[in-house]
Protein backbone atom coordinates (compact mmCIF):
# COMPACT_ATOMS: atom_id res chain seq x y z
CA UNK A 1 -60.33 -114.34 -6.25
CA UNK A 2 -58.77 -112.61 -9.07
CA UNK A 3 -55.93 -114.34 -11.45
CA UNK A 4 -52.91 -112.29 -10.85
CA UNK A 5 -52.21 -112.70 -13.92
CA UNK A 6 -54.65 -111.17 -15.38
CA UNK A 7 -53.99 -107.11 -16.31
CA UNK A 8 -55.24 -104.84 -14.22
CA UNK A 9 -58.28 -102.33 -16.14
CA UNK A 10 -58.66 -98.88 -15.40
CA UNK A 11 -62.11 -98.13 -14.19
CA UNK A 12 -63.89 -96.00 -16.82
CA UNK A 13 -64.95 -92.47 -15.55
CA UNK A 14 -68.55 -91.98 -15.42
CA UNK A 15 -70.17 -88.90 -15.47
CA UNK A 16 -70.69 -87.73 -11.56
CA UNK A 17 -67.70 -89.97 -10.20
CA UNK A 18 -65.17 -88.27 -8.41
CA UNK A 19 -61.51 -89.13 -8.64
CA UNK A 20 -59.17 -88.80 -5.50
CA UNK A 21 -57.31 -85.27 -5.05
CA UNK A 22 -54.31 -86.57 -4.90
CA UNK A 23 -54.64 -88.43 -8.24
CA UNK A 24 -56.41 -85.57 -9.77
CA UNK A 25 -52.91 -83.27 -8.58
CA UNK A 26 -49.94 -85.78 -9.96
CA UNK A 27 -52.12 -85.52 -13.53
CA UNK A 28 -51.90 -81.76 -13.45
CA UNK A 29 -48.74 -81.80 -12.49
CA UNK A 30 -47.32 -84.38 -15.10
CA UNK A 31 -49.20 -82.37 -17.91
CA UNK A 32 -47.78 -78.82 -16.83
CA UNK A 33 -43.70 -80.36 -16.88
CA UNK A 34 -41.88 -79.81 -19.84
CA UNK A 35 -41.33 -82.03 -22.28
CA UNK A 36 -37.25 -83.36 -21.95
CA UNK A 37 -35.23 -85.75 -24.11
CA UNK A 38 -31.96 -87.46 -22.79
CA UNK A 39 -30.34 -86.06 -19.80
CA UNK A 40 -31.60 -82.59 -18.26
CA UNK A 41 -29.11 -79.69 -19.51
CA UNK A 42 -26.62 -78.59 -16.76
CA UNK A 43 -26.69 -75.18 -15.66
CA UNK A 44 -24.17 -73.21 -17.75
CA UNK A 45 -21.81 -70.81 -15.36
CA UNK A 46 -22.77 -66.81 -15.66
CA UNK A 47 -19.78 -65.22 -18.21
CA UNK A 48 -17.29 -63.21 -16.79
CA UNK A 49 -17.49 -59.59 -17.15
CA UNK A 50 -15.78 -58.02 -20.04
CA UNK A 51 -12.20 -56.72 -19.27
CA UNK A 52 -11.92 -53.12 -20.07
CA UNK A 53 -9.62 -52.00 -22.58
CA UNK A 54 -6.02 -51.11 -21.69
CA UNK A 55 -5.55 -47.87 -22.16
CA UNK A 56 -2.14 -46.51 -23.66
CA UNK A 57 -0.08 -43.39 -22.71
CA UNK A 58 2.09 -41.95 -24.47
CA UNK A 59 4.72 -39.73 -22.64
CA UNK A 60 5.53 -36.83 -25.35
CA UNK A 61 8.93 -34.67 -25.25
CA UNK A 62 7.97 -30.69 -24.93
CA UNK A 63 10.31 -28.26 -26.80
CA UNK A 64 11.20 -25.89 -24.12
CA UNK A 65 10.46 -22.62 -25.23
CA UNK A 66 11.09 -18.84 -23.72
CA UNK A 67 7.15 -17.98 -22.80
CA UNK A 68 5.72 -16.81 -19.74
CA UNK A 69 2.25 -15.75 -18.06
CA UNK A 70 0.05 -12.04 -18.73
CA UNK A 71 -1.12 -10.56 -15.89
CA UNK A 72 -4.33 -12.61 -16.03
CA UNK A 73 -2.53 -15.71 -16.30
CA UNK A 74 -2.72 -16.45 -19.58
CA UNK A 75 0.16 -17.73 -20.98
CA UNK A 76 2.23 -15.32 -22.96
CA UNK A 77 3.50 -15.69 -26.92
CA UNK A 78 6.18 -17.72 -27.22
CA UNK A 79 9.89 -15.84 -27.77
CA UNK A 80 12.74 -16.71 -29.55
CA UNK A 81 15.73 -17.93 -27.73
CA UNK A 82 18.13 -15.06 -27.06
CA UNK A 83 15.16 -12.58 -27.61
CA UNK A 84 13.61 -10.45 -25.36
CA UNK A 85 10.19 -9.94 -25.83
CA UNK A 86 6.98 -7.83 -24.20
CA UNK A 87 3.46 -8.34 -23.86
CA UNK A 88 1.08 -5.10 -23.78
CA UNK A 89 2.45 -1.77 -24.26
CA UNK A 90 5.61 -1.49 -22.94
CA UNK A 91 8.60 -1.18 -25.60
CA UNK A 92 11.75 -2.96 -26.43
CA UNK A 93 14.32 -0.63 -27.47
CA UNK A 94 17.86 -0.25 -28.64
CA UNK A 95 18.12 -3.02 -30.60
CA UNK A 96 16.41 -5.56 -28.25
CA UNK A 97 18.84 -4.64 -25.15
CA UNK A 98 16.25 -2.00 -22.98
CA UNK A 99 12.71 -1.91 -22.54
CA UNK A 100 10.71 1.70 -21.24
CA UNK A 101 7.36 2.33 -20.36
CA UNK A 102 4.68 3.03 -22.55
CA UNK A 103 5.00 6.28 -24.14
CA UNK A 104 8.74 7.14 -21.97
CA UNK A 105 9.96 9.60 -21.56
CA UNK A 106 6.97 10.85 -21.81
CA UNK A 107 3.43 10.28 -19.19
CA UNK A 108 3.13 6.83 -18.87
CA UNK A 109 -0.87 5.72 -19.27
CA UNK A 110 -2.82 4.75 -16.46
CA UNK A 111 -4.58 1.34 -15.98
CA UNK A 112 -2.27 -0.64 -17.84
CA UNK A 113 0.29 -3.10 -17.61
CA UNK A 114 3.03 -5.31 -19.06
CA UNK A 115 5.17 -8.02 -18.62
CA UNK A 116 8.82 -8.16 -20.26
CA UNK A 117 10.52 -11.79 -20.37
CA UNK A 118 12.89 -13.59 -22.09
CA UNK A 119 15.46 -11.28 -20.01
CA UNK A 120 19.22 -12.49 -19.36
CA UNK A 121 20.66 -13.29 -15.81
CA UNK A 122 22.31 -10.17 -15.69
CA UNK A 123 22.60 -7.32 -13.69
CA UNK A 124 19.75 -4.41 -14.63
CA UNK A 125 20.91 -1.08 -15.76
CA UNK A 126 18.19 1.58 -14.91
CA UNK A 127 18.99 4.27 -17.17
CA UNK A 128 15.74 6.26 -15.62
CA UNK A 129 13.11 5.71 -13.11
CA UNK A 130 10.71 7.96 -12.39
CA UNK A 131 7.25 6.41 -10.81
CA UNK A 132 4.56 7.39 -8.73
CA UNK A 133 6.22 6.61 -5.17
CA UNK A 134 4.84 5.01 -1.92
CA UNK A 135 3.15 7.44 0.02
CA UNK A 136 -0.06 5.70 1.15
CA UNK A 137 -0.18 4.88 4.98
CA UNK A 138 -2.51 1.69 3.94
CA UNK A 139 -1.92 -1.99 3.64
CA UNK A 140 -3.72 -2.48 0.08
CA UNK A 141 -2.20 -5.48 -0.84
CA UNK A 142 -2.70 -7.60 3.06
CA UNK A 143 0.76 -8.88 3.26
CA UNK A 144 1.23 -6.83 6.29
CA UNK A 145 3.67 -4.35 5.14
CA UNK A 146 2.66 -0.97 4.64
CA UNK A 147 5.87 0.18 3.72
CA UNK A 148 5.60 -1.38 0.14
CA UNK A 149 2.36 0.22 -1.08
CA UNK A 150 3.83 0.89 -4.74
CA UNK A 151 0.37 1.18 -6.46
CA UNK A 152 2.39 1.75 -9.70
CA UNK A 153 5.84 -0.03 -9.76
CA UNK A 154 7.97 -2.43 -11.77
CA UNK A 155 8.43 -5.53 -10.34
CA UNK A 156 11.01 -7.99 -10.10
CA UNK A 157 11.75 -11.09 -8.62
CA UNK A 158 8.87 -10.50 -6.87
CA UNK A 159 9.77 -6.85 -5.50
CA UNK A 160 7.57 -3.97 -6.19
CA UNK A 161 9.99 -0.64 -7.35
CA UNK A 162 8.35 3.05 -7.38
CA UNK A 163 9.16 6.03 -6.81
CA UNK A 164 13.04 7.35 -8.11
CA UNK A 165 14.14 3.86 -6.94
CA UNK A 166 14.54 0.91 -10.02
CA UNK A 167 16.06 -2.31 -10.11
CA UNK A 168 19.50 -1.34 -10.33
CA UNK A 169 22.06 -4.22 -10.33
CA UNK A 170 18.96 -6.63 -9.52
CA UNK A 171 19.39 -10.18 -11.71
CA UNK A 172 16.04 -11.33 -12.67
CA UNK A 173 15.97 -14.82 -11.50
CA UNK A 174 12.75 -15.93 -13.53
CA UNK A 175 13.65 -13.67 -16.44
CA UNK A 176 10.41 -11.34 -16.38
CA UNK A 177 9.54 -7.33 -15.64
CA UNK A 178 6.37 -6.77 -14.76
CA UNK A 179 5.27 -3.46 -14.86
CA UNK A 180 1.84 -1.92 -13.66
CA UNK A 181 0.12 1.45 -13.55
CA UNK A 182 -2.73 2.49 -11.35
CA UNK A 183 -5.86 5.33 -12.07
CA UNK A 184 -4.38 8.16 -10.63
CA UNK A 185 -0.94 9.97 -11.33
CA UNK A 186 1.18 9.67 -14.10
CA UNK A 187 4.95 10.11 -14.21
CA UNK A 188 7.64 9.80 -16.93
CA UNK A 189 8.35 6.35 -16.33
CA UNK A 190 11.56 4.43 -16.91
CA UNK A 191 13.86 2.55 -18.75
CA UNK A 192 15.98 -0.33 -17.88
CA UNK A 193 18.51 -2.28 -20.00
CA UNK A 194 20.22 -5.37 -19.76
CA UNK A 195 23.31 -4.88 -21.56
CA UNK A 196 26.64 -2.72 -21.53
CA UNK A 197 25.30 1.08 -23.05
CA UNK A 198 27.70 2.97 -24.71
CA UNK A 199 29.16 5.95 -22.79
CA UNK A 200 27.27 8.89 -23.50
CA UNK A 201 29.26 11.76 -26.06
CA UNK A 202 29.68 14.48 -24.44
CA UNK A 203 27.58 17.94 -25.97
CA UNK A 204 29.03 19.35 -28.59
CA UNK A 205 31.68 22.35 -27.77
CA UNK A 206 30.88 25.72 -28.78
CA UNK A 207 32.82 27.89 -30.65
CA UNK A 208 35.84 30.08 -29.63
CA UNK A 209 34.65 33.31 -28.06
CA UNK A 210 35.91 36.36 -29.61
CA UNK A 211 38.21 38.35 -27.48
CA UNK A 212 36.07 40.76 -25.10
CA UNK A 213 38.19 43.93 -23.57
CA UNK A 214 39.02 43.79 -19.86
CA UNK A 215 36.37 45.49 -17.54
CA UNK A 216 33.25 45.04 -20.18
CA UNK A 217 31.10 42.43 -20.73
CA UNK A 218 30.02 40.84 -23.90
CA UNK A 219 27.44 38.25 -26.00
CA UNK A 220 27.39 36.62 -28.41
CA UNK A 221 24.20 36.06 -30.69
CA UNK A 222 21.13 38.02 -30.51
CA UNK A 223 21.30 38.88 -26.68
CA UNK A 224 21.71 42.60 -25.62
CA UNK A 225 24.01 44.14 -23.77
CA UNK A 226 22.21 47.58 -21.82
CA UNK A 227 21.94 49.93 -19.67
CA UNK A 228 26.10 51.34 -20.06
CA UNK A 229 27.15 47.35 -20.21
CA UNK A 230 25.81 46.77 -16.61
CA UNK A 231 22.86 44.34 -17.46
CA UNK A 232 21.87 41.91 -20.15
CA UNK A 233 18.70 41.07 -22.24
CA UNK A 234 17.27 38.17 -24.15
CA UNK A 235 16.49 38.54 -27.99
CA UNK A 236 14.03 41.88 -28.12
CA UNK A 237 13.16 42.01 -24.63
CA UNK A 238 10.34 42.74 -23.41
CA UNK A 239 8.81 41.94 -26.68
CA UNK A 240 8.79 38.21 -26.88
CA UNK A 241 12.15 36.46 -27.75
C-alpha cells in the first residue's frame, strides 16, 4: 500500500496517451479566463441621460404703432400718431384731413387699389362720390347677396360703397379706407374727409349792370343783340366764338 504521506506525482504524458475530456475541458477553460487581481470589479450603473438645457424667454414690450395691412396682406408702413397716411395711389389732401382717388376729380385708373389708415373715429364727410355702381345681377363675391356687387367701391368697416352713395357720417371703427377699382369703367371718383371743411365762398358777384331802357333787351360783353332786338348771339356767331 502506498504511504499517505507520500505526495502524490502527476503521471507524465506520453506520446499516444489520451487524457479524459473532462480534464482536457477545465484546462481550456482555466487558460481562456482572464487574468483578475483582488476582488472582481462591480458593475458600474449606466449614466443618466444629459438634461437638456433650459431654455429662456424673454417676453419683450412692442411700441404700438399706427400700421395696418395692403391688400395682399402685407403689413403696411408704419404712420405717425395723429397722421393719416395711404398706401398705393390714392392721395391725402388738404393738409392731411381728406383723401381722393387717384387722379380725382378726374378718371380714376383701373386695376388698382389702396388702403387709407391712421383715420380718426369720426364721422366721414363725403365731399364727392362718384363710382361705378352695382348693376350686375351676379353673386361674384359668394356671400349670398347679390345686391352688393360693387366691383369698384370704397370700403369701410367692412361695407362695400359704389355708385353716388359714400360713407357719409360712417365712423371707421378699425381706422382704414380701402378703396378698389376693377378693369372696366372708370368714373370721377371721390373724396372723403375727416374733419370740419370750411364753408365754401360763394362766386364772386358780377358787376352792376348798366341801366337798359324798358321794352329792349341788352348784353353786356361781346354777345350780339339781332334781328330788331328780338334774338341774341354768342361772340361772332356762326363763325366760331
Amino acid at each position: 500500500a502506498r504511504n499517505p504521506l507520500t505526495p502524490f506525482k502527476m503521471p507524465s504524458l506520453k506520446m499516444g496517451v489520451k487524457m479524459p475530456s473532462l480534464f482536457l475541458a477545465l484546462l481550456a477553460s482555466a487558460a481562456a479566463a482572464p487574468a483578475t487581481k483582488g476582488r472582481p470589479r462591480a458593475t458600474e450603473p449606466p449614466s443618466p441621460p444629459a438634461t437638456p438645457p433650459k431654455i429662456r424667454y424673454v417676453v419683450t414690450e412692442e411700441k404700438q404703432t399706427n400700421v395696418a395691412t395692403t391688400k395682399g396682406g402685407a403689413r403696411a408702413p408704419a404712420c405717425p400718431l395723429g397722421d393719416v397716411c395711404t398706401t398705393g395711389p390714392c392721395l391725402i389732401t388738404d393738409g392731411g384731413s381728406c383723401a381722393t382717388s387717384p387722379d380725382f376729380p378726374n378718371l380714376y385708373p383701373t386695376d388698382e387699389g389702396c388702403t387709407i389708415y391712421g383715420l380718426p373715429p369720426v364721422g366721414l364727410d363725403v365731399i364727392a362720390f362718384d363710382v361705378e355702381g352695382d348693376e350686375d345681377p351676379n353673386d361674384y363675391d359668394g356671400d349670398g347677396d347679390k345686391a352688393n356687387e360693387c366691383m369698384a367701391h370704397l370700403g369701410v368697416n367692412g361695407v362695400k360703397y359704389c355708385g353716388t352713395s359714400g360713407p357719409a357720417g360712417v365712423v371707421p371703427s378699425d381706422g382704414t379706407m380701402t378703396w378698389v377699382s376693377d378693369g372696366s369703367e372708370t368714373f370721377p371718383g371721390w373724396k372723403v374727409c375727416w374733419a370740419a371743411q370750411p364753408p365754401s365762398l360763394p362766386p364772386p358777384s358780377l358787376p352792376p349792370l348798366a341801366p337798359c331802357p324798358l321794352g329792349d333787351v341788352c348784353t353786356t360783353g361781346r354777345c350780339l343783340i339781332t334781328d330788331g332786338g328780338s334774338c341774341a348771339t354768342s361772340p361772332d356767331f356762326p363763325n366760331l366764338y
